[in-house]
N, C-alpha and C. Protein backbone atom coordinates (compact mmCIF):
# COMPACT_ATOMS: atom_id res chain seq x y z
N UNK A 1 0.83 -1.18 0.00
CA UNK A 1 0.00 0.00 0.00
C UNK A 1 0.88 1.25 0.00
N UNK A 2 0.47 1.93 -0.85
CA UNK A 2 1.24 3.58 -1.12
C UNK A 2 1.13 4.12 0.40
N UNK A 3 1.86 5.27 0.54
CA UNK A 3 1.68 6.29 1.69
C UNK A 3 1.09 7.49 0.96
N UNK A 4 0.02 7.64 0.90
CA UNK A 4 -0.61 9.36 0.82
C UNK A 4 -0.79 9.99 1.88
N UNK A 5 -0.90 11.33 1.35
CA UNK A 5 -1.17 12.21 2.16
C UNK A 5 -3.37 12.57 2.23
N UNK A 6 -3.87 12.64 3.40
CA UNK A 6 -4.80 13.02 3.88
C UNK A 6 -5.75 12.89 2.91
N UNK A 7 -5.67 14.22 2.42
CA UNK A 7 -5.94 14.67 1.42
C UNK A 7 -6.18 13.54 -0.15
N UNK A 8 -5.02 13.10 -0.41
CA UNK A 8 -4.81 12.31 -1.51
C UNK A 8 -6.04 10.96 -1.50
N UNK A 9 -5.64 10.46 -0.19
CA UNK A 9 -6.77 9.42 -0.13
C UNK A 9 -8.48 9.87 -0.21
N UNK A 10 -8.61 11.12 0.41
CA UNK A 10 -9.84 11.57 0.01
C UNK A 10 -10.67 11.65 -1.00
N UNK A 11 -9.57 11.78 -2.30
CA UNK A 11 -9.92 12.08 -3.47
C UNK A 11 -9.92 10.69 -4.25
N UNK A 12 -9.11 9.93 -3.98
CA UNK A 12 -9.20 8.26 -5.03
C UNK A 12 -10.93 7.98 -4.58
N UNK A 13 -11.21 6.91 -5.60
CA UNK A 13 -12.25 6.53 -6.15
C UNK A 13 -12.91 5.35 -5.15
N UNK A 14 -13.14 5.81 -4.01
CA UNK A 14 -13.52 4.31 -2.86
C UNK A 14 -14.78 4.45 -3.21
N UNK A 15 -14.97 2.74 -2.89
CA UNK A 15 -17.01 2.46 -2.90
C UNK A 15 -17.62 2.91 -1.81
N UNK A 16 -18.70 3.19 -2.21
CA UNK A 16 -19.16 3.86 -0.58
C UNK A 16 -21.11 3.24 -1.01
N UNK A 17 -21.33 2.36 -0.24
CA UNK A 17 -22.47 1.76 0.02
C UNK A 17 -23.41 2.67 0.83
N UNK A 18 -24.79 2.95 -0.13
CA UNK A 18 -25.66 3.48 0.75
C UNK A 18 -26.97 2.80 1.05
N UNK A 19 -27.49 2.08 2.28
CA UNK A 19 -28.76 1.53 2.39
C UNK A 19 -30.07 2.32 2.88
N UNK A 20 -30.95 2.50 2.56
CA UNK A 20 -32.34 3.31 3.14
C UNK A 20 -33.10 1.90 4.64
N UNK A 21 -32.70 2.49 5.41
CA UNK A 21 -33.80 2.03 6.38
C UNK A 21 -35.31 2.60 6.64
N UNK A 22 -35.70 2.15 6.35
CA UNK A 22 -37.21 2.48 6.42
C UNK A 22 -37.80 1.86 7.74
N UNK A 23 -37.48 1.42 8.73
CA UNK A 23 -37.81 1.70 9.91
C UNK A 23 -38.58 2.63 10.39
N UNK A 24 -40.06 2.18 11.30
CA UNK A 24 -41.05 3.43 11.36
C UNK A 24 -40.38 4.18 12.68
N UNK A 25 -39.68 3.69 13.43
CA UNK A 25 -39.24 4.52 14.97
C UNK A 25 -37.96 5.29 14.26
N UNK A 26 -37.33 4.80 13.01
CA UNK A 26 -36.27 5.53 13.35
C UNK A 26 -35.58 5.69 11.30
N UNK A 27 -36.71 5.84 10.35
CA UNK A 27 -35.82 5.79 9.20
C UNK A 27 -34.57 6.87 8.73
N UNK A 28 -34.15 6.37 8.00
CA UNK A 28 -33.07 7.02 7.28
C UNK A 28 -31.88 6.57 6.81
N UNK A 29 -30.69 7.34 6.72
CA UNK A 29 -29.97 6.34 5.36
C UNK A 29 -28.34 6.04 6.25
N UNK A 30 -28.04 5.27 5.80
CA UNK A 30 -26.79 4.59 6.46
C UNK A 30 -25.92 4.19 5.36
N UNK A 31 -24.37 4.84 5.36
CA UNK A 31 -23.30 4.61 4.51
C UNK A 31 -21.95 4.22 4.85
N UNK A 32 -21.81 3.18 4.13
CA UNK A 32 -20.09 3.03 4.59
C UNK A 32 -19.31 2.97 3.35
N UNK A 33 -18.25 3.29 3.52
CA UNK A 33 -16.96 2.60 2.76
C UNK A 33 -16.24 1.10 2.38
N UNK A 34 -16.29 0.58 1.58
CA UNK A 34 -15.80 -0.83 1.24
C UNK A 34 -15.32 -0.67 1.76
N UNK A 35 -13.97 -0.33 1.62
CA UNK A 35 -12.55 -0.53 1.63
C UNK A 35 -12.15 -0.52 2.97
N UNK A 36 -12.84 0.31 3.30
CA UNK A 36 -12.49 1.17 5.02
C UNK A 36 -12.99 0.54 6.00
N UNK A 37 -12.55 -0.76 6.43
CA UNK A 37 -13.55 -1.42 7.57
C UNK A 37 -14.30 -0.50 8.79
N UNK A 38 -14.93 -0.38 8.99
CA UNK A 38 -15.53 0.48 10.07
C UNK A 38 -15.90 1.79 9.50
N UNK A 39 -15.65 2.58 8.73
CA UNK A 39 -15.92 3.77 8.71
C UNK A 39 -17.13 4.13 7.49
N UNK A 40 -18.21 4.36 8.35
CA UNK A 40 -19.87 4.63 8.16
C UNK A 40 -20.25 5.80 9.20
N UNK A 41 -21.54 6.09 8.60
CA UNK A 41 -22.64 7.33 8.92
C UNK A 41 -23.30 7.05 8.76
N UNK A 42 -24.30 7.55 9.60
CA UNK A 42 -25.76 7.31 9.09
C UNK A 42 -26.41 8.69 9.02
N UNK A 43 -27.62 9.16 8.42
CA UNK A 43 -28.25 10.55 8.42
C UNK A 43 -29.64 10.43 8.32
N UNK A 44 -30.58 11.62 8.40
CA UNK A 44 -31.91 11.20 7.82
C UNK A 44 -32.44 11.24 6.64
N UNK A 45 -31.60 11.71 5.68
CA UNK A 45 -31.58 12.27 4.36
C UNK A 45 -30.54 11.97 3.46
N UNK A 46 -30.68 11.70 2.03
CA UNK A 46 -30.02 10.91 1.15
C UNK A 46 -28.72 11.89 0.91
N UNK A 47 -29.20 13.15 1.02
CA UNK A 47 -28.49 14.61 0.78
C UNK A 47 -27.57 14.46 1.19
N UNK A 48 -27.57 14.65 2.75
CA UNK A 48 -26.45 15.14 3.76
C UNK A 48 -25.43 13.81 3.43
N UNK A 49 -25.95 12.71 3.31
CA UNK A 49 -24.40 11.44 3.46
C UNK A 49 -23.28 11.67 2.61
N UNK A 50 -23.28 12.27 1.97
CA UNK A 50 -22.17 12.95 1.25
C UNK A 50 -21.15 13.97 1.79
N UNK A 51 -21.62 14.65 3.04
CA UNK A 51 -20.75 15.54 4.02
C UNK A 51 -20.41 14.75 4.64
N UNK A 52 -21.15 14.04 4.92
CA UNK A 52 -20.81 12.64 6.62
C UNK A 52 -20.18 11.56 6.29
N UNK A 53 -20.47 11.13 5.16
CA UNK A 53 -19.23 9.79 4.59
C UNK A 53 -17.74 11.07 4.52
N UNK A 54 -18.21 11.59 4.22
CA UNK A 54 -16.06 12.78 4.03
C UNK A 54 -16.04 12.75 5.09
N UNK A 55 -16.87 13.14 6.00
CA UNK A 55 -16.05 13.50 7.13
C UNK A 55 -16.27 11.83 7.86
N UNK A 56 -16.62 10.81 7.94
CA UNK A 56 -16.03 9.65 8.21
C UNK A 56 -14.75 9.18 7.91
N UNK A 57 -14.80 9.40 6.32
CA UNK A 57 -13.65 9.03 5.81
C UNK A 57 -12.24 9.80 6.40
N UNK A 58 -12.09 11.08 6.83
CA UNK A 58 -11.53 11.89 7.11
C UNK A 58 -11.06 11.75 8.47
N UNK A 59 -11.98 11.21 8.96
CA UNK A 59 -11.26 10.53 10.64
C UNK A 59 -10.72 9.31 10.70
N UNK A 60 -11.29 8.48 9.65
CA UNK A 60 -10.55 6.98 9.70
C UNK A 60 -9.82 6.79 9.08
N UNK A 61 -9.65 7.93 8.10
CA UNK A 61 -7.99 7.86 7.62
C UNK A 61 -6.96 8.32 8.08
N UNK A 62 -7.29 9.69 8.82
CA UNK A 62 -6.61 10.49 9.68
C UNK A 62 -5.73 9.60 10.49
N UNK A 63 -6.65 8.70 11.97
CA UNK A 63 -6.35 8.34 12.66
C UNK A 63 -5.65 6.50 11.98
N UNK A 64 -5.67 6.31 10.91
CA UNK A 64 -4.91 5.35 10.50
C UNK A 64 -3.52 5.84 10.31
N UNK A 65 -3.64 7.21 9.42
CA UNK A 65 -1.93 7.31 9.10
C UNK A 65 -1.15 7.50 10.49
N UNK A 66 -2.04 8.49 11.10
CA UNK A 66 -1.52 8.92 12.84
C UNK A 66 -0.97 7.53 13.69
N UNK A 67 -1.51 6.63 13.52
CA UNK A 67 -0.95 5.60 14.24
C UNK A 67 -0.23 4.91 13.29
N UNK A 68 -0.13 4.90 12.05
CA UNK A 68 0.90 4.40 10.92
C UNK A 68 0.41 2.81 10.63
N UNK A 69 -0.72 3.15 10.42
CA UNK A 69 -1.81 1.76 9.78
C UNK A 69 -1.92 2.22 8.49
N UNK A 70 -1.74 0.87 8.00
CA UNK A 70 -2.07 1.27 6.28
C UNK A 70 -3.28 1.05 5.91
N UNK A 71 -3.19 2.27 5.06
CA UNK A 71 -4.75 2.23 4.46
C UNK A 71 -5.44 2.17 2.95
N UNK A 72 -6.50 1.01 2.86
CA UNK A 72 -6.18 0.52 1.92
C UNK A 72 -6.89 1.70 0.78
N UNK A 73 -6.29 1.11 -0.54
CA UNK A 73 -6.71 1.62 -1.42
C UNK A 73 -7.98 1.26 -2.64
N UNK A 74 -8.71 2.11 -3.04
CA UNK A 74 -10.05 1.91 -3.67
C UNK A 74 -9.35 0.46 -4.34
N UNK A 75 -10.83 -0.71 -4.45
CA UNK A 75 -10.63 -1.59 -5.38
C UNK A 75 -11.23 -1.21 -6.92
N UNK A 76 -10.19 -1.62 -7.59
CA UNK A 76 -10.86 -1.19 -9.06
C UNK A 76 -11.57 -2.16 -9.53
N UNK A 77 -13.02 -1.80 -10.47
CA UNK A 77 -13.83 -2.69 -10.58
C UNK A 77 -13.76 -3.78 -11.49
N UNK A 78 -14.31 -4.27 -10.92
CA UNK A 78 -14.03 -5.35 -12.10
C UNK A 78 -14.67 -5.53 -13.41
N UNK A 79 -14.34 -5.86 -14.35
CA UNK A 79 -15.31 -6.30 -15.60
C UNK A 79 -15.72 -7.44 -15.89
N UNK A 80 -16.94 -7.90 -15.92
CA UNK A 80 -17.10 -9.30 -15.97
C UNK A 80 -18.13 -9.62 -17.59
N UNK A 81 -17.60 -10.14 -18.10
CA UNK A 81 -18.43 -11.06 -19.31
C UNK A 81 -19.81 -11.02 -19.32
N UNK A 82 -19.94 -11.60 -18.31
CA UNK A 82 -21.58 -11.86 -18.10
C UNK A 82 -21.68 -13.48 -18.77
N UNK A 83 -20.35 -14.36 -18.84
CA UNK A 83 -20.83 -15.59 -18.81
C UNK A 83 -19.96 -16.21 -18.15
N UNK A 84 -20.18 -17.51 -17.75
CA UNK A 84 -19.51 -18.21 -16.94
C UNK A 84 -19.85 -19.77 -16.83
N UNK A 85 -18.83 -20.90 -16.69
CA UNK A 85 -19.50 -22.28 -16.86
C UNK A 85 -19.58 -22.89 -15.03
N UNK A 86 -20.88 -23.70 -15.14
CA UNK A 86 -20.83 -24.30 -13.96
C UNK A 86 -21.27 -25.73 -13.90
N UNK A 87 -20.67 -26.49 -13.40
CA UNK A 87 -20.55 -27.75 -13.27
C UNK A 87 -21.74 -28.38 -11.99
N UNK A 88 -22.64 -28.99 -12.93
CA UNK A 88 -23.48 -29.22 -11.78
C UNK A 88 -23.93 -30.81 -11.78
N UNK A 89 -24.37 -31.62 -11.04
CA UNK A 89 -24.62 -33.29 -10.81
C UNK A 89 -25.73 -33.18 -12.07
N UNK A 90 -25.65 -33.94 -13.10
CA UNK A 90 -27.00 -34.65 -13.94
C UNK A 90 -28.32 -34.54 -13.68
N UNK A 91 -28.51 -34.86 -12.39
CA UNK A 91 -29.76 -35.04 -11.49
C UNK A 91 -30.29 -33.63 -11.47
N UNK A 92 -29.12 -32.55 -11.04
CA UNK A 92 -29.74 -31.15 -11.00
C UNK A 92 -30.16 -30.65 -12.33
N UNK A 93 -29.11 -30.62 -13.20
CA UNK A 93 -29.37 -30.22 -14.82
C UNK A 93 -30.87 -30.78 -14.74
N UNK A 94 -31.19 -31.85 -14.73
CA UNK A 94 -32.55 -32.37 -15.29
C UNK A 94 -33.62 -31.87 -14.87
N UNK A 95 -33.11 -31.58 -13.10
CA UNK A 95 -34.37 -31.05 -12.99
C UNK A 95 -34.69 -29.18 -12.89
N UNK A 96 -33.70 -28.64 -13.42
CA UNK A 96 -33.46 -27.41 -13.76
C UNK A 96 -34.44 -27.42 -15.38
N UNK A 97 -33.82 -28.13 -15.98
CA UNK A 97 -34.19 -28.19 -17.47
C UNK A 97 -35.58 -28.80 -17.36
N UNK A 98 -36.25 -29.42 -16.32
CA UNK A 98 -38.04 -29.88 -16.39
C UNK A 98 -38.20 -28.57 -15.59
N UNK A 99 -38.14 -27.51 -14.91
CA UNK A 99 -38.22 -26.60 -14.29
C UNK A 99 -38.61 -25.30 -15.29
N UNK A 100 -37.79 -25.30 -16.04
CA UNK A 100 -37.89 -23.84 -17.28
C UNK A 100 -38.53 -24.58 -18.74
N UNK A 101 -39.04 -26.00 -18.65
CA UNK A 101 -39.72 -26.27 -19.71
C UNK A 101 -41.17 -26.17 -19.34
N UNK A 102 -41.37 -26.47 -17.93
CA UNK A 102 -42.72 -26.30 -17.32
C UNK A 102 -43.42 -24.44 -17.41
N UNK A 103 -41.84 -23.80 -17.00
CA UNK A 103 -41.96 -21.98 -17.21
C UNK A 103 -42.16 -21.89 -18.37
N UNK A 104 -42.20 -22.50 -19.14
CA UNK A 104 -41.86 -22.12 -20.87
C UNK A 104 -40.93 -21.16 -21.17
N UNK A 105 -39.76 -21.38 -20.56
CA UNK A 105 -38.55 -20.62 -20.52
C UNK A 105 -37.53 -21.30 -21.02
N UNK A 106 -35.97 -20.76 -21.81
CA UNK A 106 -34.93 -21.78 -21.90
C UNK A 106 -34.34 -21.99 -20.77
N UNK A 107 -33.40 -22.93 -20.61
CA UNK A 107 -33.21 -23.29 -19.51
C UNK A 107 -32.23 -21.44 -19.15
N UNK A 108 -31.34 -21.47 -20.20
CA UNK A 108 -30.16 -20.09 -19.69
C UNK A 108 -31.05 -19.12 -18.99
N UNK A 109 -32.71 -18.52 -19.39
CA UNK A 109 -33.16 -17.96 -19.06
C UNK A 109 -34.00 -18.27 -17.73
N UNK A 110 -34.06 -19.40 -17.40
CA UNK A 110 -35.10 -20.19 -15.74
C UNK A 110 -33.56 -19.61 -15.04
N UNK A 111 -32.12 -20.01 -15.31
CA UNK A 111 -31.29 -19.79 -14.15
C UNK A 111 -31.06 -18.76 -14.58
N UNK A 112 -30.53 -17.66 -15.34
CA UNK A 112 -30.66 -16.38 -15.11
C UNK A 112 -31.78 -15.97 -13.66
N UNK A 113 -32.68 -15.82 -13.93
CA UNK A 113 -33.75 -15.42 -12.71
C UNK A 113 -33.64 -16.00 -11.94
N UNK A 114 -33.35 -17.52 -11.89
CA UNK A 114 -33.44 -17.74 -10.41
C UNK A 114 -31.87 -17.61 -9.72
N UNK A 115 -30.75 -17.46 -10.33
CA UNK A 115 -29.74 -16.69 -9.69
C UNK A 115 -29.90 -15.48 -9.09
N UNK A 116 -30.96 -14.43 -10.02
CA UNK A 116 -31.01 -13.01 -9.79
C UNK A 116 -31.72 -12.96 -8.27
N UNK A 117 -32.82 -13.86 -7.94
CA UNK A 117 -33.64 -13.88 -7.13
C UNK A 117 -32.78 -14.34 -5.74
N UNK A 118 -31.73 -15.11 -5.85
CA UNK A 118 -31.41 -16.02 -4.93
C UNK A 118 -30.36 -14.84 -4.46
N UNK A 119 -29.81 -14.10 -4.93
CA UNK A 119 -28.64 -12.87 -5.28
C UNK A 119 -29.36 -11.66 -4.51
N UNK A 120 -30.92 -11.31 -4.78
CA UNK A 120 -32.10 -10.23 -4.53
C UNK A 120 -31.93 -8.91 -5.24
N UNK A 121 -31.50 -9.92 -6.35
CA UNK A 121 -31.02 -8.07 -7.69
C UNK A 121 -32.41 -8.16 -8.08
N UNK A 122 -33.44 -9.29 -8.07
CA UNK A 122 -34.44 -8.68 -8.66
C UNK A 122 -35.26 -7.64 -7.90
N UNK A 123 -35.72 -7.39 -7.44
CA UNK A 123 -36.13 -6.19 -6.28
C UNK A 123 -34.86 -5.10 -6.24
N UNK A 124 -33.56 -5.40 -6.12
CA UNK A 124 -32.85 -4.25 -5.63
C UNK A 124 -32.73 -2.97 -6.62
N UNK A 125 -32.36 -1.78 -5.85
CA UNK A 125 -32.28 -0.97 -7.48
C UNK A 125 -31.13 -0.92 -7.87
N UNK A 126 -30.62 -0.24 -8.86
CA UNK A 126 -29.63 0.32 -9.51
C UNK A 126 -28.33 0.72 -8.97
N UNK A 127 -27.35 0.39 -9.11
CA UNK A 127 -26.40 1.43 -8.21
C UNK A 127 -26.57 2.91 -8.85
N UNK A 128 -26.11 3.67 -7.97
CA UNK A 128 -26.00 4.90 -7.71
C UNK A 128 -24.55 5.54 -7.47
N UNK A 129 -24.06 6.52 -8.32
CA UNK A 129 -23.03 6.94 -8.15
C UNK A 129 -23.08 8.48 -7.74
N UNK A 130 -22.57 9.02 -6.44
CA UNK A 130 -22.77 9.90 -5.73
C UNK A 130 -21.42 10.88 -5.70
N UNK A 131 -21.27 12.04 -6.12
CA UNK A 131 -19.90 12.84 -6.01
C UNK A 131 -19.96 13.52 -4.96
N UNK A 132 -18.54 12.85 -4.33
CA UNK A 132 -18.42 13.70 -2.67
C UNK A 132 -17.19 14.50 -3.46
N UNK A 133 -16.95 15.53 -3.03
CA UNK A 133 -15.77 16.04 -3.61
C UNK A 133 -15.51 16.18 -4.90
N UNK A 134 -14.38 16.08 -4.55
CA UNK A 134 -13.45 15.89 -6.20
C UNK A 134 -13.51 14.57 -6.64
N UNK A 135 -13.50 13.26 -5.71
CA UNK A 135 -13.53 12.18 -6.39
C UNK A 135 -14.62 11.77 -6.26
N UNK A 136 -15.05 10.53 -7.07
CA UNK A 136 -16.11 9.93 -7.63
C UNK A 136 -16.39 8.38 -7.18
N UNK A 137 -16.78 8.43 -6.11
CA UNK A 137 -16.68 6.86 -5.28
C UNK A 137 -18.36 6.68 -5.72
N UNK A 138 -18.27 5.37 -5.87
CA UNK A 138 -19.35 4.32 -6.77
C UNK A 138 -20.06 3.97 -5.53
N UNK A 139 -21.46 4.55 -5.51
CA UNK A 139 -22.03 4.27 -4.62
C UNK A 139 -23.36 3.24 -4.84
N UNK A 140 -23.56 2.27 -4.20
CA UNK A 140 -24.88 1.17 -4.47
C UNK A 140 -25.77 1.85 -3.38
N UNK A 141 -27.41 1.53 -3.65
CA UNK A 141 -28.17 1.83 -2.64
C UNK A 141 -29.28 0.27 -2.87
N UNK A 142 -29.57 0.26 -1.16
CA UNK A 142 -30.33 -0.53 -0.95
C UNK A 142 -31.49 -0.13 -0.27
N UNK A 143 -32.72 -0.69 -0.30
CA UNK A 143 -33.52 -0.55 0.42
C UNK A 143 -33.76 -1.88 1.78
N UNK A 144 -33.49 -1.48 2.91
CA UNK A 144 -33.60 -2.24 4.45
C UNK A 144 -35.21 -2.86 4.37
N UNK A 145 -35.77 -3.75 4.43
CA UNK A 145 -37.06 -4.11 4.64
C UNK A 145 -37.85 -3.64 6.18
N UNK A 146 -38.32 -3.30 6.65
CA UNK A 146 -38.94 -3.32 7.54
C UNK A 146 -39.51 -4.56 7.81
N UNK A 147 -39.22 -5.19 8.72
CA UNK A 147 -39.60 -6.31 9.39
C UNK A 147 -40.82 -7.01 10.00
N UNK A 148 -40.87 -5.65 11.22
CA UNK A 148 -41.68 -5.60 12.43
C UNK A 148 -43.30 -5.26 11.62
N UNK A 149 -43.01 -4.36 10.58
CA UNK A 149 -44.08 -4.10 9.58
C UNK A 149 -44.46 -5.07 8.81
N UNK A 150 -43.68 -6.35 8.09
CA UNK A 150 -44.25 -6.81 7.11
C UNK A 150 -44.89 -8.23 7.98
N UNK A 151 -44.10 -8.81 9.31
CA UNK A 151 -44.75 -9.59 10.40
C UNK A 151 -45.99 -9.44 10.54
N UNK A 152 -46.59 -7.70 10.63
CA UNK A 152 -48.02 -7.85 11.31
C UNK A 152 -49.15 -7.74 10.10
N UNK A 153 -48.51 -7.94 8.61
CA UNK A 153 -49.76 -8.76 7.29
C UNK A 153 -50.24 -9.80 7.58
């Protein structure tokens, strides 16, 4: 890991995860940093996490170089194909393939979805990319289920 200065790390390209809690006693939005174990905010508004992740980031980097902990650097993303082979028992193939003939689906298309589902990209939204600063950290948002709410249907 490089040594930057303060500053420098502020500006590289870290992920910064944002989830919506929708909690009725207490909603609002909660963000952290990949990279940065521990260092999150939470706020009541989608707005403000963009002052409060910097200034998270800004103490947990601070107090890393101050004690002379290294700190890591943004992961760069990856690119992926979008195909991939998987090796599965006969028994499963078959009954994957009576599964998406019953959907009237091809089979590539029954496990497409039911990966997506098992994953919960189908419901989730979009990532979201949020500019704090000068740099441009890749932000995902999730929505938190409410629990205690969907128990008493």
């Amino acid at each position: 890991m490089t040594t930057r200065t303060l500053e420098e790390y502020l500006k590289l390209p870290y992920h910064i995860e944002a989830i919506y809690d929708n909690d009725e006693e207490n909603p609002g939005w909660f963000a952290r940093v990949v990279e940065l174990p521990g260092c999150m905010t939470q706020g009541d508004t989608f707005q403000e996490l963009g002052e409060m992740i910097e200034d998270a980031m800004r103490g947990w980097i601070g107090v890393a170089l101050e004690d002379g902990i290294p700190v890591p650097e943004p992961k760069p993303d990856e690119d992926y194909s979008g195909k991939f082979v998987v090796r599965v028992p006969r028994s499963l193939h078959r009954q994957l393939a009576e599964a998406a003939e019953r959907e009237g689906v091809s089979l590539n298309q029954f496990i497409n979805a039911a990966l997506g589902i098992a994953v919960g990209r189908a419901t989730a939204p979009q990532p979201v990319a949020y500019p704090v600063g000068e740099r441009q950290p890749q932000m995902s948002v999730r929505e938190k289920k409410n629990i205690k709410a969907e128990s008493k249907e």
